[in-house]
C-alpha atoms as a PDB file:
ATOM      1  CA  UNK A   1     -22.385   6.108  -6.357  1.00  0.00           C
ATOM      2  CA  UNK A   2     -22.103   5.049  -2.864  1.00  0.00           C
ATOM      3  CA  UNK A   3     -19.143   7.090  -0.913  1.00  0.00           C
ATOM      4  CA  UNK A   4     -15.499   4.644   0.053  1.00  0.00           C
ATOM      5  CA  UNK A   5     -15.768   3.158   3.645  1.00  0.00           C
ATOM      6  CA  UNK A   6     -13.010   3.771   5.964  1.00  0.00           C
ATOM      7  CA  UNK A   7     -11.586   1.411   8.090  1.00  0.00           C
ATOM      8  CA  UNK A   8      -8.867   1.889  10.563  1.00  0.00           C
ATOM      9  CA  UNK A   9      -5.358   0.625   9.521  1.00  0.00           C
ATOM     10  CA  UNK A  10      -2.864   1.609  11.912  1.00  0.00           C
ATOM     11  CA  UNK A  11      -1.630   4.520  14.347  1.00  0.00           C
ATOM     12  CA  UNK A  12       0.100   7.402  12.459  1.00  0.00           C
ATOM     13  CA  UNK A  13       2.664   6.966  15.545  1.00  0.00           C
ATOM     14  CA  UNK A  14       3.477   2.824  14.252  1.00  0.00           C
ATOM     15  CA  UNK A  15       4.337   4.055  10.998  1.00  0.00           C
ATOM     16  CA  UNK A  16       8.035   4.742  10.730  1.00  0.00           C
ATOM     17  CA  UNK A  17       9.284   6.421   7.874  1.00  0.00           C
ATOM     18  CA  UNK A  18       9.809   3.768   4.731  1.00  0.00           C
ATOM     19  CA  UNK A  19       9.493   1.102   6.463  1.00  0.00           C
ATOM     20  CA  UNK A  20       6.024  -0.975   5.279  1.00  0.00           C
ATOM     21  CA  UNK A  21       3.731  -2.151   7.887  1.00  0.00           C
ATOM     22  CA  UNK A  22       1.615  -5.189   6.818  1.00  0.00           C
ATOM     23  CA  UNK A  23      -2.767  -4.989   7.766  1.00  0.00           C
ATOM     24  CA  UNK A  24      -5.091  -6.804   6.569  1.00  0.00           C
ATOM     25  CA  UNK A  25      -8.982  -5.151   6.203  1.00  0.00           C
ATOM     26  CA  UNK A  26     -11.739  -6.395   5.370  1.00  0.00           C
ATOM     27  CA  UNK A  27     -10.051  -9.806   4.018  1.00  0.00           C
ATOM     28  CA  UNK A  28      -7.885  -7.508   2.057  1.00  0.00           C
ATOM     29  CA  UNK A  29      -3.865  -7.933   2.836  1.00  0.00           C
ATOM     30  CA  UNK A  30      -2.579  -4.597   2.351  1.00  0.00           C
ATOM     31  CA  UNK A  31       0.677  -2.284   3.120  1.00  0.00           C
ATOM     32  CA  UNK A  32       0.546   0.685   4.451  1.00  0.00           C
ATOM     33  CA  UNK A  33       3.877   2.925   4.187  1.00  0.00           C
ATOM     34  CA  UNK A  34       4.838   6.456   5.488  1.00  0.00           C
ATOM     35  CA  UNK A  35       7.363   7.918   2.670  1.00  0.00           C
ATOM     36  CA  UNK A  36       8.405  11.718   2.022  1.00  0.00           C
ATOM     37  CA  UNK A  37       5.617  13.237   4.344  1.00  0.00           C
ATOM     38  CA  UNK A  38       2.563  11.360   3.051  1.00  0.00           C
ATOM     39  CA  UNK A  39       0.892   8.053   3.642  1.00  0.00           C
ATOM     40  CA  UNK A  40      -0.100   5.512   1.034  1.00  0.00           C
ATOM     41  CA  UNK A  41      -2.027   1.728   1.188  1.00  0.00           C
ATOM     42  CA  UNK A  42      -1.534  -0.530  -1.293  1.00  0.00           C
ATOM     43  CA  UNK A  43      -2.009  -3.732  -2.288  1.00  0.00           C
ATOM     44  CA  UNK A  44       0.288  -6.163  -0.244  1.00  0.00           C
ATOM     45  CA  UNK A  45       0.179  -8.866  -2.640  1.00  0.00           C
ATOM     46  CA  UNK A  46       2.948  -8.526  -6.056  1.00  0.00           C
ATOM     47  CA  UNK A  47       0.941  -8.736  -9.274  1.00  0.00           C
ATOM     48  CA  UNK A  48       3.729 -10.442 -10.368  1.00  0.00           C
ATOM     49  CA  UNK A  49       4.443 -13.407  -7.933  1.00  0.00           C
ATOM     50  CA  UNK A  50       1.838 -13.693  -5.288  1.00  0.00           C
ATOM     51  CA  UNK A  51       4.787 -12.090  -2.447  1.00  0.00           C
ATOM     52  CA  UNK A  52       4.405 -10.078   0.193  1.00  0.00           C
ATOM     53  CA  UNK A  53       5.226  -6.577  -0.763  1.00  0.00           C
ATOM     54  CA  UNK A  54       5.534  -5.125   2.825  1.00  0.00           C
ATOM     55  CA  UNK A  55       8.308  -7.479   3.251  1.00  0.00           C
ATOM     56  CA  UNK A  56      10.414  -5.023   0.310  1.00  0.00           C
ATOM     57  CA  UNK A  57      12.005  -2.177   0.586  1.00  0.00           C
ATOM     58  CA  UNK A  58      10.573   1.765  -0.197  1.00  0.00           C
ATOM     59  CA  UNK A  59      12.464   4.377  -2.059  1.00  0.00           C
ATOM     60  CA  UNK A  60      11.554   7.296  -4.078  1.00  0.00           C
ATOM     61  CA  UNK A  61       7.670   6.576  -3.774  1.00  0.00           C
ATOM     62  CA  UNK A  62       8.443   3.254  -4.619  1.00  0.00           C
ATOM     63  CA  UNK A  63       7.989  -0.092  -3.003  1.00  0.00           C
ATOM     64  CA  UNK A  64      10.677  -3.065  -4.165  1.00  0.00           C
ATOM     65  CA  UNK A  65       9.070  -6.606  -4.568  1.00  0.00           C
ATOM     66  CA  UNK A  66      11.985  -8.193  -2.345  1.00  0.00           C
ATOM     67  CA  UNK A  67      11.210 -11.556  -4.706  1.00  0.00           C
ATOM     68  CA  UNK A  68      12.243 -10.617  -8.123  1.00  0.00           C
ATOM     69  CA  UNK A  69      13.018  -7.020  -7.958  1.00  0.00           C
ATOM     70  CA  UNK A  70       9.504  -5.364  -9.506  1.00  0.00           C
ATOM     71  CA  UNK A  71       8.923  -1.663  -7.900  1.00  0.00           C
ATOM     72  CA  UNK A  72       5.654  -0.034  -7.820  1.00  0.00           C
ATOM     73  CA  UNK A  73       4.336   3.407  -7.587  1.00  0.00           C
ATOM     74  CA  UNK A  74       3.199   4.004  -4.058  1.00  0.00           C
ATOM     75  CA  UNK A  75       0.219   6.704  -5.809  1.00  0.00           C
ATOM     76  CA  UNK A  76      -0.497   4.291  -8.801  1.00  0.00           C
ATOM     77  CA  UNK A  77       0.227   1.106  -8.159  1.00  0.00           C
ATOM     78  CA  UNK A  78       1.965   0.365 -11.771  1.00  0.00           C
ATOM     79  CA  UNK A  79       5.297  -1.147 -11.887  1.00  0.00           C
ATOM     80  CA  UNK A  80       8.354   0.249 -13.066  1.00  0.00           C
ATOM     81  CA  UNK A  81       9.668  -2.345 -14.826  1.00  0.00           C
ATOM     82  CA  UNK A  82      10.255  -5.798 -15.378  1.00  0.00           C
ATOM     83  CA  UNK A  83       9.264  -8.943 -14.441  1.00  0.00           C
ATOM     84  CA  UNK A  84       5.775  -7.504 -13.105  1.00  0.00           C
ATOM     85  CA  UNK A  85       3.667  -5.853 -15.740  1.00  0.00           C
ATOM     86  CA  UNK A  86       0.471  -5.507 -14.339  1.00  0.00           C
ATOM     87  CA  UNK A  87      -0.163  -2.736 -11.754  1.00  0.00           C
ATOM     88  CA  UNK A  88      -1.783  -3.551  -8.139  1.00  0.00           C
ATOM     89  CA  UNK A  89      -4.381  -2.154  -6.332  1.00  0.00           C
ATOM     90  CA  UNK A  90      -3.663   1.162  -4.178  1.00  0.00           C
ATOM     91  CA  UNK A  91      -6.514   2.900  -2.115  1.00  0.00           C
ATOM     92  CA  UNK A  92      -7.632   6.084  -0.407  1.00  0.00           C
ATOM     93  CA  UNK A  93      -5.924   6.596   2.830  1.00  0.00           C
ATOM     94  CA  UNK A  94      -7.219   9.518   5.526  1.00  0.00           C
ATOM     95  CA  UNK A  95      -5.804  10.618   8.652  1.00  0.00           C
ATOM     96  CA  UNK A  96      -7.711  11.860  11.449  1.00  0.00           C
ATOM     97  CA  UNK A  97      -5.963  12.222  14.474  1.00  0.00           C
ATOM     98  CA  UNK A  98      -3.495   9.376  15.288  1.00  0.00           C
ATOM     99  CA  UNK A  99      -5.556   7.056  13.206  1.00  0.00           C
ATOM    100  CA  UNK A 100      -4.969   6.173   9.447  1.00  0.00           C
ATOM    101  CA  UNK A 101      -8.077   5.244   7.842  1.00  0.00           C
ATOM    102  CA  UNK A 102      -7.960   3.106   4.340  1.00  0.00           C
ATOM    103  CA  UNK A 103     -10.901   2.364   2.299  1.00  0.00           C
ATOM    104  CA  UNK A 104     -10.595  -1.174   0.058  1.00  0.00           C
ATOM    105  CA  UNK A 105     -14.006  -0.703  -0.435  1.00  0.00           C
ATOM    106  CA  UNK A 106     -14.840  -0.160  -4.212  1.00  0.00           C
ATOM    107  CA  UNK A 107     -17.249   2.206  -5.168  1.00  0.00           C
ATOM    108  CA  UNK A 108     -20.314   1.583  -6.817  1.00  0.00           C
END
């Protein structure tokens, strides 16, 4: 097993509080949100409808596909309902200092 790569996302100081800020790394599209005192990456892309999610709204740990109205678990990626039904991708996030640091890297 080879350990996740980090990769700077953001500044801890861009992030305002559920509001989703759009990166892409490593040819990855991916939203990175601040919500109740932690920091999650996932996925940017609905499993559903090939969307934006950063463009949607957060709530209760919970990002809104702003298309069709799909949420998804910030920590697990797996919708709460209809129309999606397949979960998306979330990944490891670290902060050090000002930076936030996501890893899309899979292990191996």
């Amino acid at each position: 097993m080879s350990a996740a790569s980090y990769v700077r996302a953001t500044a801890l100081s861009e992030l305002e509080d559920d509001t989703p800020k759009r990166v892409e790394l490593d040819g990855v599209p991916v939203a990175v949100v601040r919500t109740e005192g932690q920091v999650f990456a996932i996925n940017d892309i609905c499993s559903h409808a090939n969307v934006s999610l950063s463009e949607g709204e957060v709530e209760d740990c919970q990002i809104e596909c702003w298309l069709h109205g799909s949420s998804f678990d910030l920590r697990s990626g797996k919708p709460s309902g209809p129309p999606a039904t397949r979960p998306v991708p979330v990944y490891p996030v670290k902060i050090e200092g000002d930076d936030v640091l996501v890893s899309v890297t899979q292990e191996s």
